[in-house]
Protein backbone atom coordinates (compact mmCIF):
# COMPACT_ATOMS: atom_id res chain seq x y z
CA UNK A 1 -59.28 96.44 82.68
CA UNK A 2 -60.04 99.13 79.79
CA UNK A 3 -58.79 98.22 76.46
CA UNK A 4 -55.97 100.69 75.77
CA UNK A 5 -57.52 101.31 71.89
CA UNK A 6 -60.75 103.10 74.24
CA UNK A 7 -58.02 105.37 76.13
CA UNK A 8 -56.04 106.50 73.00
CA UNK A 9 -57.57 110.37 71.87
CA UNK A 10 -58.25 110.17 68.12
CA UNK A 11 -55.84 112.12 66.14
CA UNK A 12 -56.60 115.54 64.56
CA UNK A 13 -55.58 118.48 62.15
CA UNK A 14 -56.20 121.64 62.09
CA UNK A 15 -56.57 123.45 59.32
CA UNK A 16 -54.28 126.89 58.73
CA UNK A 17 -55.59 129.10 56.12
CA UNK A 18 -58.95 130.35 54.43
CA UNK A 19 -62.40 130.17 55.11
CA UNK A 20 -62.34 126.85 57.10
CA UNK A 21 -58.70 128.35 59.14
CA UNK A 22 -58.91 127.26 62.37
CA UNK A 23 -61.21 124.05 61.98
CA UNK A 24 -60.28 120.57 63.28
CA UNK A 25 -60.49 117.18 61.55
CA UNK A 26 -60.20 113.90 62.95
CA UNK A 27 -58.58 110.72 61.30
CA UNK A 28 -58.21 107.60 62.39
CA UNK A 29 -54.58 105.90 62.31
CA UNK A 30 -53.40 103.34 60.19
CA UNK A 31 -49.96 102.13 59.59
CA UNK A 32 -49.91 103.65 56.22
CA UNK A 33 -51.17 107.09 56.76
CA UNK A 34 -49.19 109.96 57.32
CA UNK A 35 -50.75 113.28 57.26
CA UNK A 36 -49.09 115.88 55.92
CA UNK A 37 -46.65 117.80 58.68
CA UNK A 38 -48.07 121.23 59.43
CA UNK A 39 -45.11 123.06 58.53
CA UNK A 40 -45.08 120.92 55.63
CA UNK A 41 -48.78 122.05 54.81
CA UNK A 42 -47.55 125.94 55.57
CA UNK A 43 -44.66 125.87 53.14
CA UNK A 44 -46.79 124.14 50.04
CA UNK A 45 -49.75 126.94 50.74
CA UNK A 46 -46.98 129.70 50.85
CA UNK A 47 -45.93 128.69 47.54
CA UNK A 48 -48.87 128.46 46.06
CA UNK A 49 -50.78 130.52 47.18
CA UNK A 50 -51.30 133.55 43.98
CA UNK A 51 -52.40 130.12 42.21
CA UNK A 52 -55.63 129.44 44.72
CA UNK A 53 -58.28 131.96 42.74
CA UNK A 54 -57.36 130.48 39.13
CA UNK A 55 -55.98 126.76 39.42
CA UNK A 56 -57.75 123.60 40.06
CA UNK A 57 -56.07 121.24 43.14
CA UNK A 58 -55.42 117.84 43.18
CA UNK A 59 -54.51 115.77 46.17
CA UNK A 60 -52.98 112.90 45.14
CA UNK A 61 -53.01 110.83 48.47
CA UNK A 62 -55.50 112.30 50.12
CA UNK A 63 -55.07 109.75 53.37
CA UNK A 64 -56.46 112.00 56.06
CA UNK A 65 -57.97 114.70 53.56
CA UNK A 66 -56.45 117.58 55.33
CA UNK A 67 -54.43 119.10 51.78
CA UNK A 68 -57.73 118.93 50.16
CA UNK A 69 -59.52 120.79 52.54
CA UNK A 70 -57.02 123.64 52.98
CA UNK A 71 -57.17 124.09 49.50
CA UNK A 72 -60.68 124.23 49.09
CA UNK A 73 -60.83 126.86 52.51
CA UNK A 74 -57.78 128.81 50.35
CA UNK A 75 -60.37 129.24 46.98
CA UNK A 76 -58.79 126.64 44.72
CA UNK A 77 -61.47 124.92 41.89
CA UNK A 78 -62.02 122.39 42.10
CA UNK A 79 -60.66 120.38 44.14
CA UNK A 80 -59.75 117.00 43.69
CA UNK A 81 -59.28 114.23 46.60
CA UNK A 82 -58.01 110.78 45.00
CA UNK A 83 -57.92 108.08 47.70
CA UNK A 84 -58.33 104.65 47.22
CA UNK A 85 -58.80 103.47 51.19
CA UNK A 86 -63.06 103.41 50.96
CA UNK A 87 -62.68 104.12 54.73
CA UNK A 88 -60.58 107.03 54.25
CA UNK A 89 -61.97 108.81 51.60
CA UNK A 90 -65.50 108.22 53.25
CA UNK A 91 -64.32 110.10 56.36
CA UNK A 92 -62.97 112.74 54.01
CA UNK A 93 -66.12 112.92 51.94
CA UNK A 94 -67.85 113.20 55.25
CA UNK A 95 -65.36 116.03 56.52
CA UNK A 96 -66.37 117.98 53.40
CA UNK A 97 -69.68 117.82 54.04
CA UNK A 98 -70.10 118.67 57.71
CA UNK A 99 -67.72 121.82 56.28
CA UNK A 100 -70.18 122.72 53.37
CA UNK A 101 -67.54 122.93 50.99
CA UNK A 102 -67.24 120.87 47.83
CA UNK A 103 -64.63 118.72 46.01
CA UNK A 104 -64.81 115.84 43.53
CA UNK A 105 -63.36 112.50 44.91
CA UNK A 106 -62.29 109.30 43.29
CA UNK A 107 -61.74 105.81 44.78
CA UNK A 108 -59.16 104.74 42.25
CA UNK A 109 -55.22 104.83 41.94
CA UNK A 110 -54.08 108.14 40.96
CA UNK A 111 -52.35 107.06 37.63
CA UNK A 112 -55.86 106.29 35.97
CA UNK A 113 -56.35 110.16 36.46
CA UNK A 114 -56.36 110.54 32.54
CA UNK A 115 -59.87 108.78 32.67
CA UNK A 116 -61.70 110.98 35.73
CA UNK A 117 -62.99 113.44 32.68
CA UNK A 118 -60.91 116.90 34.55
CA UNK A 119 -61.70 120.21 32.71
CA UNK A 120 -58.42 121.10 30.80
CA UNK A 121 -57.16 124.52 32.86
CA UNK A 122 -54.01 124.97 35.40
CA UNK A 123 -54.04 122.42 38.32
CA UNK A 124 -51.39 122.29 41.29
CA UNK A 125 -51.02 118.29 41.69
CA UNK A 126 -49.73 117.17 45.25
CA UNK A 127 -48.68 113.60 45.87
CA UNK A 128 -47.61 112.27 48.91
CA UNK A 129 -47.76 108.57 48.75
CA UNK A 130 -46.47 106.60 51.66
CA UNK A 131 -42.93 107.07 51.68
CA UNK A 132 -42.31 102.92 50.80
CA UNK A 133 -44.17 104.06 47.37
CA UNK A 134 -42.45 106.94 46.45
CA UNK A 135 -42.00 105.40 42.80
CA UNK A 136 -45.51 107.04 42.75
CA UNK A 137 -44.04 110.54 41.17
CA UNK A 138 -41.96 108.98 38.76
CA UNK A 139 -45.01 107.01 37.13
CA UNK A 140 -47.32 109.99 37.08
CA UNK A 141 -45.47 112.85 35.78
CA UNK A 142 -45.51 110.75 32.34
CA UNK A 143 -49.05 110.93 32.34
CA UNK A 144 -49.55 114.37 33.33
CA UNK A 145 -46.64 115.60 30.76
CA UNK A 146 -49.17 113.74 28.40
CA UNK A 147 -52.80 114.16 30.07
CA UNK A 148 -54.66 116.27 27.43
CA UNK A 149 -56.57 118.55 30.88
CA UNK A 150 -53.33 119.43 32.41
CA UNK A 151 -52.25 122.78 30.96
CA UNK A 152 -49.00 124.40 30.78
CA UNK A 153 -47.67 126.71 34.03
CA UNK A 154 -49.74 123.70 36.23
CA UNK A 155 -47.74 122.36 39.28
CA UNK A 156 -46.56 119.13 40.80
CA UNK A 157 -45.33 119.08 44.50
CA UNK A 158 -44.14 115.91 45.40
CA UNK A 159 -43.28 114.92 48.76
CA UNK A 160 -41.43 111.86 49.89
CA UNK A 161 -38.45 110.61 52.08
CA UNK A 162 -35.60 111.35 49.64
CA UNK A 163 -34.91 114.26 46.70
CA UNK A 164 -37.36 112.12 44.53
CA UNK A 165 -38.39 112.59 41.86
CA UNK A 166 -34.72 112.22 40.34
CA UNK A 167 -35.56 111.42 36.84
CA UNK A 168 -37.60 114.40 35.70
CA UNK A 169 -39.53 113.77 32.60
CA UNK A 170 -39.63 115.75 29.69
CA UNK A 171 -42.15 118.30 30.22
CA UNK A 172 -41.40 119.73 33.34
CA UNK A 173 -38.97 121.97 35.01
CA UNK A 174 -38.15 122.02 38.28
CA UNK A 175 -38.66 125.15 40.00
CA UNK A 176 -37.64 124.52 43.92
CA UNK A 177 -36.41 121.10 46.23
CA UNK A 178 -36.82 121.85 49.92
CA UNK A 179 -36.61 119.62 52.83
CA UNK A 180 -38.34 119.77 56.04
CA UNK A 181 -37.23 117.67 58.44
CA UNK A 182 -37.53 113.99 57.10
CA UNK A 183 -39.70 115.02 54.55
CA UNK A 184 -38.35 116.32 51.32
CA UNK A 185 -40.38 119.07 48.54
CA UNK A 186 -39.91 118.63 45.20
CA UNK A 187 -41.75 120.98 42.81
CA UNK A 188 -42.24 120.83 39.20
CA UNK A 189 -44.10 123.22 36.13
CA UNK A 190 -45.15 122.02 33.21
CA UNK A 191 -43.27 123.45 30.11
């Protein structure tokens, strides 16, 4: 009898926009990871799109890599994948590669991002932590209302489960809350 794991087709993405539009990546499943929904991915790049040629892009929770790389295909520099799964951000790091485009990447939790040395300018910041760690947004935006590289007019899109983040800390606005099917936008600009 064939193991059923040998059957199962290894889930992909396909990228939407820019240089790399049409492109597939592959990502291996784990009960954490939740890639980003593609008409999640289309609203987020419709938004920000007039950004892509002078703002920097972080991905927060990288997981399967797929914001990253859209962002990099759009123009945005640089690009920033955060992940701290080694296995994960190895298969991203290798999906960059094989794609000959470049972004930095960090194996840490995304709240030491004060200490990663970014170049001060405009970034767009998405996080979308596993929806059990949503709490995520509400410890971050402190530090980037504080982090001396974040400029103001930068963006934070945070997605999760609920209208998080509820308590917005001083230094940012909100500008839009959308929700798209179970998963709910919430996007921020720093004063």
């Amino acid at each position: 009898m064939k193991q059923a794991s040998k059957n199962k087709p290894v889930p992909s993405l396909r990228i939407g926009r820019g240089i790399l539009g049409g492109r597939k990546i592959h990502f291996e499943a784990t009960p954490d990871l939740r890639p980003t929904l593609s008409q999640v991915r289309e609203a987020v790049f419709s938004m920000i799109a007039p950004n892509a040629e002078s703002f920097g892009f972080v991905d927060a929770c990288s997981g399967s890599g797929i914001m990253a790389l859209e962002a990099a295909s759009m123009g945005f520099s640089p690009v920033v994948s955060i992940e701290p799964h080694q296995p994960s951000l190895k298969r991203i790091k290798a999906h960059f590669q094989v794609m000959a485009v470049h972004a930095l990447f960090f194996q840490q939790s995304v709240l030491a991002i004060d200490s990663f040395g970014l170049a001060r300018q405009k970034w767009v910041f998405y996080a979308d932590p596993p929806y059990l760690q949503s709490s995520l947004h509400s410890e971050l935006l402190p530090i980037l209302s504080q982090a001396a590289f974040v400029e103001p007019g930068s963006l934070y899109i945070a997605e999760s489960e609920d209208q998080a983040p509820t308590q917005i800390p001083a230094g940012w606005t909100t500008l839009k809350r959308r929700r798209y099917g179970r998963a709910c936008l919430w996007v921020g600009i720093k004063d």
